[in-house]
Protein backbone atom coordinates (compact mmCIF):
# COMPACT_ATOMS: atom_id res chain seq x y z
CA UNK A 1 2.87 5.79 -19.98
CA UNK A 2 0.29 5.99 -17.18
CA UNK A 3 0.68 2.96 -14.48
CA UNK A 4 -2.63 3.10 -13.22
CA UNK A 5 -6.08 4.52 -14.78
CA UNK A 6 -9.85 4.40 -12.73
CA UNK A 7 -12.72 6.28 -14.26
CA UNK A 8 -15.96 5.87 -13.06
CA UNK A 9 -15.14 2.76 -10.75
CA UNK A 10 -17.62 1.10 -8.56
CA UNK A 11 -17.86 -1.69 -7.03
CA UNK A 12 -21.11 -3.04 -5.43
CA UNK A 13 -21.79 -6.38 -3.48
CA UNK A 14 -25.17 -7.58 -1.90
CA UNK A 15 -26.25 -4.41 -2.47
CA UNK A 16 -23.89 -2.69 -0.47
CA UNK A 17 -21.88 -0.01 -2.45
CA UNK A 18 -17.79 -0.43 -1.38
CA UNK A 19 -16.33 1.87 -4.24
CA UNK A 20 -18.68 4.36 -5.47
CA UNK A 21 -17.58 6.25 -8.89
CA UNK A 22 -13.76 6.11 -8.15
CA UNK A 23 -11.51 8.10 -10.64
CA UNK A 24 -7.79 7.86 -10.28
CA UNK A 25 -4.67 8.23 -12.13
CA UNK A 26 -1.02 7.05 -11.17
CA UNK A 27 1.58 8.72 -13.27
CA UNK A 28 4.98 7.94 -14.10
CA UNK A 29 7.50 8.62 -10.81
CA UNK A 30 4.42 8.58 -8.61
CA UNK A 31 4.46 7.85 -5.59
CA UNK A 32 0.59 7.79 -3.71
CA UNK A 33 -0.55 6.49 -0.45
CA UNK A 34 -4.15 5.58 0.02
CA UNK A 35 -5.44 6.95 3.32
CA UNK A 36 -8.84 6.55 5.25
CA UNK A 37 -10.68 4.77 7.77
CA UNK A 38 -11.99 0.98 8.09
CA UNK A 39 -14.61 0.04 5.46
CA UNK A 40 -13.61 2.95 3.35
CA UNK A 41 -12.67 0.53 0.49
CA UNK A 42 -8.91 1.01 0.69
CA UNK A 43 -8.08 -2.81 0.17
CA UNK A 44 -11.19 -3.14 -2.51
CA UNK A 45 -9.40 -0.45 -4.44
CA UNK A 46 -6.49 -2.15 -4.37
CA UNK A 47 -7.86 -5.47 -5.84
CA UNK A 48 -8.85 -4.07 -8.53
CA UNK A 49 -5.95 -1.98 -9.55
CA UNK A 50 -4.31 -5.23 -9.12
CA UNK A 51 -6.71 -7.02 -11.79
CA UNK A 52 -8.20 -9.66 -8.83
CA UNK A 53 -11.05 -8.44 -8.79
CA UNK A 54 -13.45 -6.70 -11.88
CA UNK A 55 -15.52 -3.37 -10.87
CA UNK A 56 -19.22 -3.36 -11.24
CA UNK A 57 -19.60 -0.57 -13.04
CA UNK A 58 -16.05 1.65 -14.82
CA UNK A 59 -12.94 1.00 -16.57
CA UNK A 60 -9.54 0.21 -15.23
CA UNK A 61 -6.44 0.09 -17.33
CA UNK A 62 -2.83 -0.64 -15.82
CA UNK A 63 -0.17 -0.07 -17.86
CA UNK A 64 -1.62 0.43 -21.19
CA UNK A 65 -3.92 -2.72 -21.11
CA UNK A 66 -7.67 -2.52 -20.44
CA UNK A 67 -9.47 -4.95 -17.93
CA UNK A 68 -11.62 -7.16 -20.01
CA UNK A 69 -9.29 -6.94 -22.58
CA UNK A 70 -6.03 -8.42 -21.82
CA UNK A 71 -4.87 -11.76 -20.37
CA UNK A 72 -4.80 -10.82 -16.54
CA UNK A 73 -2.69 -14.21 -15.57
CA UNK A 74 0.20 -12.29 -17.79
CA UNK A 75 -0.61 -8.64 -16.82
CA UNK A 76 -0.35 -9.27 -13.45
CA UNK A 77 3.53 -10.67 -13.88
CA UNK A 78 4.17 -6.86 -14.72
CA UNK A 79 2.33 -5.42 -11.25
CA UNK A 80 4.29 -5.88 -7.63
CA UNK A 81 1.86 -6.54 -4.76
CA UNK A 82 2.18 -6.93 -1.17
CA UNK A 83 -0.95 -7.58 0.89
CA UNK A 84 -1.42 -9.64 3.92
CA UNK A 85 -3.82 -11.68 2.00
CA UNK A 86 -1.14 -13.24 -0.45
CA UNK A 87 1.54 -13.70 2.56
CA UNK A 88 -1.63 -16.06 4.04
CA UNK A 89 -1.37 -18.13 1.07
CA UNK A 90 2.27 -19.05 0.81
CA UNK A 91 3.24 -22.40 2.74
CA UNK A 92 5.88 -21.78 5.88
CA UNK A 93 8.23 -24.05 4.65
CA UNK A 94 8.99 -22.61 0.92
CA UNK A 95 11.78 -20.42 1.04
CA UNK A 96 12.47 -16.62 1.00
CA UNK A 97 14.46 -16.96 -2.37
CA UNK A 98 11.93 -18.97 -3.74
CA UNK A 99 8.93 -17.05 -2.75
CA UNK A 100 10.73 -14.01 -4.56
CA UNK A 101 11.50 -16.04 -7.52
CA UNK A 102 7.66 -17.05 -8.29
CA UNK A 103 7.12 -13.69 -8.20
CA UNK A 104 8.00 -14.63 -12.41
CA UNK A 105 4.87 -16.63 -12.58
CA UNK A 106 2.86 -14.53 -10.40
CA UNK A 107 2.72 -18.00 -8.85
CA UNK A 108 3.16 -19.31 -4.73
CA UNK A 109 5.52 -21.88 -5.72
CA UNK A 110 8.80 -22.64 -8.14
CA UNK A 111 7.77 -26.09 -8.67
CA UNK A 112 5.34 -25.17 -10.81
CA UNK A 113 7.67 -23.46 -13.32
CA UNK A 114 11.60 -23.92 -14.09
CA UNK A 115 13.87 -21.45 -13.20
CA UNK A 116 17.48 -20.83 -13.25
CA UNK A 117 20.68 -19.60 -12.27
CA UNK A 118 19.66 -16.31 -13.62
CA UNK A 119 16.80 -16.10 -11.61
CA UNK A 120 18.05 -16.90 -8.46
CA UNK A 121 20.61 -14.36 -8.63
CA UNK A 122 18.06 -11.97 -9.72
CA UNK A 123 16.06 -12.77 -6.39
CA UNK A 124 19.01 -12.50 -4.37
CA UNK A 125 19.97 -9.46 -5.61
CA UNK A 126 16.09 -8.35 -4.53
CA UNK A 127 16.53 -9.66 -1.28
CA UNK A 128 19.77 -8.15 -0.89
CA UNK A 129 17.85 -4.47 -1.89
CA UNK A 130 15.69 -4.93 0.89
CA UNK A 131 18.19 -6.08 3.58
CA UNK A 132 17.22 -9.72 3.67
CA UNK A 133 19.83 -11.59 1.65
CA UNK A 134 20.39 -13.41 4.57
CA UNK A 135 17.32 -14.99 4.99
CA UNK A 136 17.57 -16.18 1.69
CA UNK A 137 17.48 -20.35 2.80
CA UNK A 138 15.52 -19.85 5.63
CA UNK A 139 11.83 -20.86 5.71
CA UNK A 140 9.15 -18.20 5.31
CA UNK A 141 6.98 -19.52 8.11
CA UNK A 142 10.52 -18.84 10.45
CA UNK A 143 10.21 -15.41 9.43
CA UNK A 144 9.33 -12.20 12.19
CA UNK A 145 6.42 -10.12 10.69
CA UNK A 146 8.38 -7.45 9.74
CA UNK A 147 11.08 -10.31 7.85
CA UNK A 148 8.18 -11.19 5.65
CA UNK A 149 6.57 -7.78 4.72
CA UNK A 150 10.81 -6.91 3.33
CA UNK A 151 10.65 -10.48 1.85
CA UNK A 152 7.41 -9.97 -0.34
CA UNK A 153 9.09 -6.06 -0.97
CA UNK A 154 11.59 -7.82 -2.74
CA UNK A 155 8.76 -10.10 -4.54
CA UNK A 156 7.33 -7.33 -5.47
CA UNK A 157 10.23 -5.56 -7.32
CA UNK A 158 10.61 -9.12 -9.70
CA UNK A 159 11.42 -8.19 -13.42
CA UNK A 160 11.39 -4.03 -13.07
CA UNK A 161 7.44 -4.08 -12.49
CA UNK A 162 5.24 -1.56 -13.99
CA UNK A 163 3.56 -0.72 -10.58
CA UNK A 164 3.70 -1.25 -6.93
CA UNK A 165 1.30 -2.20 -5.02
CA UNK A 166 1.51 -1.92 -1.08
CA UNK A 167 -1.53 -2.89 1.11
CA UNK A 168 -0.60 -1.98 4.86
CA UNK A 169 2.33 -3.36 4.64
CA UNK A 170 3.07 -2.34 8.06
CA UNK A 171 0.29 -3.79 9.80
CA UNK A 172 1.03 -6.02 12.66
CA UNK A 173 4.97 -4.60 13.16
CA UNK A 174 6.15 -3.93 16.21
CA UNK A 175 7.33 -0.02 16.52
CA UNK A 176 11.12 -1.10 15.49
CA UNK A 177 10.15 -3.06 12.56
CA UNK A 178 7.66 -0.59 10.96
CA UNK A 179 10.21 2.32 11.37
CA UNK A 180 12.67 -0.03 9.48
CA UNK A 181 10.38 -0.62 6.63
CA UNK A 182 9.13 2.84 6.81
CA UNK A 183 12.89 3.84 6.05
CA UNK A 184 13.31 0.88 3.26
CA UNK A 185 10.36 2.31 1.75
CA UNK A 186 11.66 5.87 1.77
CA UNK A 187 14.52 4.78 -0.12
CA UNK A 188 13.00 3.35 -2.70
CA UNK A 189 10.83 6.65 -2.93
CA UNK A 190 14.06 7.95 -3.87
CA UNK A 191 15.22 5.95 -5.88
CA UNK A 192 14.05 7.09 -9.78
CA UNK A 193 14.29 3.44 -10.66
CA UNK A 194 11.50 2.08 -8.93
CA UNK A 195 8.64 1.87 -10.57
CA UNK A 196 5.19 4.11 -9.72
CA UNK A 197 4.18 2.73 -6.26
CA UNK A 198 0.74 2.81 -4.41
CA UNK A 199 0.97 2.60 -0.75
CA UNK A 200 -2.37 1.90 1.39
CA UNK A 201 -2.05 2.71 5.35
CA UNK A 202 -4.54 3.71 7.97
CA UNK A 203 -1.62 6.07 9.89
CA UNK A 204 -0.39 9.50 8.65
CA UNK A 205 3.07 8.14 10.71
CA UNK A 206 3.71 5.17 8.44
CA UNK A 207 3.95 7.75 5.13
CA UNK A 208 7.81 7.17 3.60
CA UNK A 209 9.22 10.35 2.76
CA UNK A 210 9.40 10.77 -0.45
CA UNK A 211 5.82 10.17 -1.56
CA UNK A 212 4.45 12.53 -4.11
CA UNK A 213 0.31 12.42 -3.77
CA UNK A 214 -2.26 10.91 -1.50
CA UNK A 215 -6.21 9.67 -2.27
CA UNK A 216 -8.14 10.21 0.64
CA UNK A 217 -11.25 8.05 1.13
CA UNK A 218 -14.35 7.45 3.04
CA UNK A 219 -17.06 5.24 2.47
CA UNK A 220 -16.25 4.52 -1.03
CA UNK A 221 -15.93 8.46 -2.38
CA UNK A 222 -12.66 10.37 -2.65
CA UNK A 223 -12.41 13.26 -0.43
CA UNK A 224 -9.30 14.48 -1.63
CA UNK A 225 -6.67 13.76 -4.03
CA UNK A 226 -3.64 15.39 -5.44
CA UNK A 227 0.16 16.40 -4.48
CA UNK A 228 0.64 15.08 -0.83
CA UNK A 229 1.72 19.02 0.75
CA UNK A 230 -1.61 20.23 -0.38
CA UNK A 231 -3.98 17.92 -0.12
CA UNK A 232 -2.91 16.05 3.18
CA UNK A 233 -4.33 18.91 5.76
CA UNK A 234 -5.35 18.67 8.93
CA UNK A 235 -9.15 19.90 7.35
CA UNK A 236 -9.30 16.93 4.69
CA UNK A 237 -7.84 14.78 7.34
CA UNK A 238 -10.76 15.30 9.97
CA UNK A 239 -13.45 15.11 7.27
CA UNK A 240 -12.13 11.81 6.25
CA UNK A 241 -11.69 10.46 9.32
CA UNK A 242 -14.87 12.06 10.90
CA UNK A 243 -12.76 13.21 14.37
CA UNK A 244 -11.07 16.37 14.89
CA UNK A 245 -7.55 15.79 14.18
CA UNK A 246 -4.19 17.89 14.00
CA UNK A 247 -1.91 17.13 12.03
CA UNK A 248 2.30 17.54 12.31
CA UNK A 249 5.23 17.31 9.74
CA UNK A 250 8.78 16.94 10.59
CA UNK A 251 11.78 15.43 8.39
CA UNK A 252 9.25 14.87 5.74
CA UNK A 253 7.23 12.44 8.06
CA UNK A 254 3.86 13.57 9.47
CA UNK A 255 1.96 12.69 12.76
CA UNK A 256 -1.60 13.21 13.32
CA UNK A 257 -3.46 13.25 16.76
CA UNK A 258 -7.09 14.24 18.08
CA UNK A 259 -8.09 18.42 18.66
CA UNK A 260 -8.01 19.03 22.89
CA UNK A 261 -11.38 20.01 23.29
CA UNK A 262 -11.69 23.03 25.96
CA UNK A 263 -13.38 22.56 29.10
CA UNK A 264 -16.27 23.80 28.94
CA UNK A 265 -16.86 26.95 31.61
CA UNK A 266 -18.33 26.60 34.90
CA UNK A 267 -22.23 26.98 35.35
CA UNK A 268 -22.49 30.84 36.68
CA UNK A 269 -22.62 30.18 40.73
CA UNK A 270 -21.03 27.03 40.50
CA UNK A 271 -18.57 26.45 42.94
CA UNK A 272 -14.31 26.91 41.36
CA UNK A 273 -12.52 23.42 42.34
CA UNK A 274 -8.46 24.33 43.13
CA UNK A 275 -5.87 21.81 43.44
């Protein structure tokens, strides 16, 4: 079954067009990242594949069910997401099994739901996945960055989801802690039991190995999208980024930087400078 299908998506707000006429699929085993600059409607995208937020103009279906058509409060139980914008609203002081275990609910909290036995060892065994079973009791306001980001990976894996959804879940970690999660990630790329996963990033260096295809964007359009080793190019990179750029792969991880541009050569008569 297809995880994830856009046709025709835009979205449009104060007159301002964010997404502009997006189509996108997400197959099963995929594994896609979501590249381009600020503003290019990376995290917009990503609210609506996650059924927060309704398109202006499209159709978006996730896992079989239509948007505007099925109950999104129990769809969304079946979609793992990690964004920056859920970690804000989860209270410091609820736990790092707990905040797995609402992941049930799609809720923040357990008190708003029993659970038991059965559940907590199912989050546990989450946490352990993601090499943060020992965190387990500890507060999720005591948690370093990169902690949390492996704590809602673990949320996001609740019940075998359909999908994955990742929204820069390396922003903010230090270089230790992204490389860690970049390798956590990269396992689970590997891994034929996790489910079709979306990853959204600004950097070409925080792609897992492992991923399959990449959407390029800028300014709402697609510039490119298929199989990762042919679409992500140094060309499709600079036109989506609007800067020169070269681009490296080693070990199945890539690196981008700027194009030196020559010096230009001297005026004729100019005087030659020597060190």
């Amino acid at each position: 079954m297809t995880a994830l299908r856009l046709a025709g998506v835009s979205v449009v707000r104060d007159g301002r067009t964010i997404l502009d006429a997006i189509s996108w699929t997400v197959g099963p085993g995929e594994r896609w990242v979501v590249l381009g600059p600020n503003g290019s409607g990376k995290t917009t995208l990503l609210r609506v594949a996650s059924l927060y937020l309704h398109p202006t103009t499209g159709e978006v279906e996730v896992l079989g069910g239509r948007l505007g058509r099925v109950d999104v409060r129990r769809w969304r139980t079946r979609i793992g997401l990690v964004s920056p914008a859920f970690a804000d609203l989860l209270r410091h002081d609820v736990t790092a099994v707990d905040v797995v275990m609402s992941a049930r609910e799609a809720a923040l909290e357990t008190w708003w739901h029993t659970y038991g036995p059965d559940d907590r060892a199912h989050a546990l065994d989450l946490l352990d996945r993601t090499g943060t079973a020992a965190l387990a009791e500890r507060s999720f306001g005591t948690l370093s960055s990169g902690e949390r980001q492996r704590v809602l990976l673990a949320r996001s894996l609740w019940g075998e989801p359909g999908l994955v959804l990742l929204d820069e879940p390396t922003a903010g970690l230090d270089l230790g802690a992204r490389e860690d999660l970049v390798t956590r990630l990269a396992a689970l790329a590997g891994d034929p039991s996790t489910p079709p996963t979306v990853l959204v990033t600004h950097h070409v260096e925080e792609i897992p190995a492992g991923f399959t295809h990449a959407l390029l964007l800028r300014d709402g359009r697609v510039t490119a999208q298929g199989p990762l080793a042919s679409v992500l190019t140094a060309e499709t990179l600079s036109a989506t980024f609007g800067l020169a750029l070269a681009l490296d792969r080693r070990d199945g991880r890539y690196a981008a930087r700027a194009r030196a541009t020559p010096a230009p050569p001297p005026a004729p008569g100019a005087a030659a400078w020597t060190a």
